[in-house]
N, C-alpha and C. Protein backbone atom coordinates (compact mmCIF):
# COMPACT_ATOMS: atom_id res chain seq x y z
N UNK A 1 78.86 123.38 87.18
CA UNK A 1 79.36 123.55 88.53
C UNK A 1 80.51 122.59 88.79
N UNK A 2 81.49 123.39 89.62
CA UNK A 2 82.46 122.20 89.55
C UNK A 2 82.34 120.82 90.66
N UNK A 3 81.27 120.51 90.89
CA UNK A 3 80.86 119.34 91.78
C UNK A 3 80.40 118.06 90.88
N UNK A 4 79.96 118.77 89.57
CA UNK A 4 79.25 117.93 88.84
C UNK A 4 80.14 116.44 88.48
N UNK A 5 81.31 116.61 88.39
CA UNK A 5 82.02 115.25 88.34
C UNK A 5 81.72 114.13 89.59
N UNK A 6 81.60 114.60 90.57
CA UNK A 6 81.18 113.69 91.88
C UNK A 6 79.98 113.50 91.84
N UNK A 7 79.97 112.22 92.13
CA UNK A 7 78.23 111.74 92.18
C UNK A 7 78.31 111.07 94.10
N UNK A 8 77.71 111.25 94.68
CA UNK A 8 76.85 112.68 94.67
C UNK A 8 77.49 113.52 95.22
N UNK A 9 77.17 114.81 95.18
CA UNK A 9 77.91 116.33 95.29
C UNK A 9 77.48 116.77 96.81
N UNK A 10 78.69 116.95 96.80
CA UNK A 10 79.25 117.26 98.39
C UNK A 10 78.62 116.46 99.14
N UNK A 11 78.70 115.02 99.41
CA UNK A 11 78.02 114.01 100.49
C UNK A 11 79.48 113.35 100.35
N UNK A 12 79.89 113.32 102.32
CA UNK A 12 81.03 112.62 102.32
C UNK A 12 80.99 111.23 101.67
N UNK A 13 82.01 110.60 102.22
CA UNK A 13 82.27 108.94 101.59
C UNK A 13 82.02 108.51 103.18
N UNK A 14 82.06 109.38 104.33
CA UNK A 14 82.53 108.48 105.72
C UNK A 14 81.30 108.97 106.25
N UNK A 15 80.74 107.80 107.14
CA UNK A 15 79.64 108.13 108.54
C UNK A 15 80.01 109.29 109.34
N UNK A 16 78.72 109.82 110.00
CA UNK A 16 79.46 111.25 110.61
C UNK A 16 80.32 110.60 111.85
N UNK A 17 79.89 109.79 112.33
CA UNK A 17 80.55 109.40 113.43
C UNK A 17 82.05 108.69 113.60
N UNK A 18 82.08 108.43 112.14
CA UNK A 18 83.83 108.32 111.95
C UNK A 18 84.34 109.02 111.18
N UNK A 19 84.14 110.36 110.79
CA UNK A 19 84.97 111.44 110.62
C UNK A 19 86.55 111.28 110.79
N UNK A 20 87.41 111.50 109.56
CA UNK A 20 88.76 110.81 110.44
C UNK A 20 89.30 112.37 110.49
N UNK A 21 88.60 113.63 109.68
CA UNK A 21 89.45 114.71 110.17
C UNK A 21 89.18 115.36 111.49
N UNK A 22 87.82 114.49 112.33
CA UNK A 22 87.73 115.05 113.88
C UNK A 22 89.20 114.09 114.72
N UNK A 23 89.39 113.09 113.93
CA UNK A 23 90.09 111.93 114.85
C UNK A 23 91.56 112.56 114.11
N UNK A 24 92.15 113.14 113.45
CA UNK A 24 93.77 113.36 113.01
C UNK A 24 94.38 112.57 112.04
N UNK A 25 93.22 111.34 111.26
CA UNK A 25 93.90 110.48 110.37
C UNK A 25 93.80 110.75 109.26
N UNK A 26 94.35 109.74 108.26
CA UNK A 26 94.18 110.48 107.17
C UNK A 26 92.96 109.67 106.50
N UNK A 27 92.26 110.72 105.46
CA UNK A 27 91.34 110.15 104.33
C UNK A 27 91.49 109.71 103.46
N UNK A 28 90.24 108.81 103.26
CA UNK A 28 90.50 108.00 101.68
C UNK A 28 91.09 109.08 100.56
N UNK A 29 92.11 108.51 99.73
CA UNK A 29 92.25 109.76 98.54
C UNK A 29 90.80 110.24 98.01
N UNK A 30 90.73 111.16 97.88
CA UNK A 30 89.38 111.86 96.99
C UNK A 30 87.93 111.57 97.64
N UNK A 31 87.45 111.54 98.91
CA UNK A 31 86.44 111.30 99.25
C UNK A 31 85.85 112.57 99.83
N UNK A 32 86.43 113.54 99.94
CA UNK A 32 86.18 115.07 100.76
C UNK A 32 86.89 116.13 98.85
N UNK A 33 85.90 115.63 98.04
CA UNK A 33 85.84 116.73 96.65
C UNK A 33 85.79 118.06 97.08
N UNK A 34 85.31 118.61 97.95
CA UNK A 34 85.07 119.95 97.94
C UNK A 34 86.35 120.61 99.08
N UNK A 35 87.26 119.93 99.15
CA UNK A 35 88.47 120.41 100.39
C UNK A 35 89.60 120.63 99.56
N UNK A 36 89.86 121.69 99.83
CA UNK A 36 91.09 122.25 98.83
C UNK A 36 92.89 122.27 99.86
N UNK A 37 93.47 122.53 99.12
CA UNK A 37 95.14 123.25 99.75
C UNK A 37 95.19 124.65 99.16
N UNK A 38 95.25 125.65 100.11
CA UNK A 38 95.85 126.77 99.54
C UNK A 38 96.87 126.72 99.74
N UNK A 39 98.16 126.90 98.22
CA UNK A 39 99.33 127.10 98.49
C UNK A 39 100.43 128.45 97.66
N UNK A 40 101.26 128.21 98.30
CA UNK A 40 102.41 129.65 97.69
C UNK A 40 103.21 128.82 97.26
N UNK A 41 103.77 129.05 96.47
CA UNK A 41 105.23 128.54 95.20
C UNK A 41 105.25 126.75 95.72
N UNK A 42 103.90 125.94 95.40
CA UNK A 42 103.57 124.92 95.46
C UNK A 42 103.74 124.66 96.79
N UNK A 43 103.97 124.88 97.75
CA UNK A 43 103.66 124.82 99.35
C UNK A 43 102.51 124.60 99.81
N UNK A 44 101.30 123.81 100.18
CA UNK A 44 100.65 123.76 101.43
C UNK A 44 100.68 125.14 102.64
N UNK A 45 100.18 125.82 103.04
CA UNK A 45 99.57 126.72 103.78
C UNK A 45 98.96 126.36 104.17
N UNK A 46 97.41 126.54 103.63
CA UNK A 46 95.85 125.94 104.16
C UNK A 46 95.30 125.45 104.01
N UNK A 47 94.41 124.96 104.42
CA UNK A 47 93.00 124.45 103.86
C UNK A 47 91.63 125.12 103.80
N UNK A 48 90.88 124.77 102.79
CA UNK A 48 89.55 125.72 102.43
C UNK A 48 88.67 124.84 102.19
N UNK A 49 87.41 125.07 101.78
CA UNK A 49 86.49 124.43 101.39
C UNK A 49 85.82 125.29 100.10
N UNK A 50 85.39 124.53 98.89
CA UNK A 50 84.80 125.15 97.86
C UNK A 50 83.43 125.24 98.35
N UNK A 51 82.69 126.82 97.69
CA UNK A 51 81.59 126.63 98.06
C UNK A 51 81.06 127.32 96.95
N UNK A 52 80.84 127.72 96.05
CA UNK A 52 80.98 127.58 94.65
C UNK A 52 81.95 127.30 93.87
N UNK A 53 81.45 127.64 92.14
CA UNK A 53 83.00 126.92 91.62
C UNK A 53 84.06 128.13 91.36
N UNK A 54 83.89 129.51 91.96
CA UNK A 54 84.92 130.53 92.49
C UNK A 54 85.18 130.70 93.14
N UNK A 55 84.98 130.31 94.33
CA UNK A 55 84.84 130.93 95.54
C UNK A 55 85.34 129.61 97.23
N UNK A 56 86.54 130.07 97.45
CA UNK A 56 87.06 129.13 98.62
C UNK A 56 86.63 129.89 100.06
N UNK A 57 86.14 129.30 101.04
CA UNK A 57 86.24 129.52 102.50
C UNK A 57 86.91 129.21 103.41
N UNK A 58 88.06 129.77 103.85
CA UNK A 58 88.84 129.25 104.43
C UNK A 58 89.30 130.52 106.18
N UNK A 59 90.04 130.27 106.73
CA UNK A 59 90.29 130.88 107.75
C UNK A 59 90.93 132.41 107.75
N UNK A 60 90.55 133.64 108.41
CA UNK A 60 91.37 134.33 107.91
C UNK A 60 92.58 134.29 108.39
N UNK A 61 93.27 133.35 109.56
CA UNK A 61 94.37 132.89 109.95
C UNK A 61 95.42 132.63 109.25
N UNK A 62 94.95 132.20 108.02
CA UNK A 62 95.79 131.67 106.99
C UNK A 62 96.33 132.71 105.83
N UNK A 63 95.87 134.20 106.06
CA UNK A 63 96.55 135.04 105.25
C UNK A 63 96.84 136.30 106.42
N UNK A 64 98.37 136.66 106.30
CA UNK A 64 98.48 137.78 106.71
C UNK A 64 98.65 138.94 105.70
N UNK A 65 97.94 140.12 106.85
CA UNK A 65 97.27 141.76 105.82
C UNK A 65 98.57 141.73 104.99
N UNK A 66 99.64 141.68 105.32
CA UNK A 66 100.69 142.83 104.54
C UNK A 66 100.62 141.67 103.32
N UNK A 67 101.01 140.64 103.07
CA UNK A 67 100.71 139.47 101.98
C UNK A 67 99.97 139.04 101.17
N UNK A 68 98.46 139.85 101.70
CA UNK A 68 97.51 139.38 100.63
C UNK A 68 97.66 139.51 99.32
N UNK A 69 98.47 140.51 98.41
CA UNK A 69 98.93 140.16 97.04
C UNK A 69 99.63 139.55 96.70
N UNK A 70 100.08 138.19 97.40
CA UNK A 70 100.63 137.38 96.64
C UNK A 70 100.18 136.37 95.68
N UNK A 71 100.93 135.51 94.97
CA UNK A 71 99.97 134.78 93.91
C UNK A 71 99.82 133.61 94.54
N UNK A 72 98.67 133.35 95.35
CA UNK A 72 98.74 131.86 95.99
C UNK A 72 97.75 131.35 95.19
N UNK A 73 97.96 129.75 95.10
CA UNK A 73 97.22 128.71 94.12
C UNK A 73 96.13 127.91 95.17
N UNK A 74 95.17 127.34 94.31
CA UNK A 74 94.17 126.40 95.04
C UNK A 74 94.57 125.41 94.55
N UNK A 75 94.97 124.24 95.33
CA UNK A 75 95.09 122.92 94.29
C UNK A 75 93.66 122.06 94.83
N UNK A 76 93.02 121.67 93.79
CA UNK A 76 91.99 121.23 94.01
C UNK A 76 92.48 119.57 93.25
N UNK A 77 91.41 118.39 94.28
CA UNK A 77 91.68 116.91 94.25
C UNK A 77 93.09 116.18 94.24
N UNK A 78 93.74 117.16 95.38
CA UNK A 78 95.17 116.67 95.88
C UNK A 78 94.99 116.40 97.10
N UNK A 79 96.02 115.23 97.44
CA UNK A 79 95.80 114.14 98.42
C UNK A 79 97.02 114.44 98.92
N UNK A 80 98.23 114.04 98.14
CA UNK A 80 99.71 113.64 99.22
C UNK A 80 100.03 114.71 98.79
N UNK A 81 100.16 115.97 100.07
CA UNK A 81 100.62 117.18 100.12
C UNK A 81 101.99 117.32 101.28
């Protein structure tokens, strides 16, 4: 599974109560493993969350109908986007 590198799997690094993506700041590099970038020709678009090791959940906001065949990438354990 692709979590298995993180010990432990999917448990933040931060208390719930200081959450810095409720507050707008930024996170420790690499402490949110399972938060992806969906991007097009290395661009930032979205964000998703892994919830197996195929499979992203993300908004359907973030793709419009006529576009969905394009080749967009997941970059997974990227920080400075």
């Amino acid at each position: 599974r692709f979590c298995l590198e993180y010990n432990p799997c999917s448990v933040s690094t931060y208390p719930l109560d200081e959450s810095p993506l409720a507050s707008g700041t930024e996170v420790r590099p690499h402490s949110l493993p399972w938060h992806v970038s969906i991007q097009y020709e290395e661009q930032h678009l979205c964000s998703g969350t892994l919830i197996d090791d195929q499979h992203v959940l993300t908004a359907a906001s973030c793709f419009q109908s006529n576009l969905i065949h394009i080749p967009y990438s997941v970059a997974i354990d990227a920080h400075y986007l």
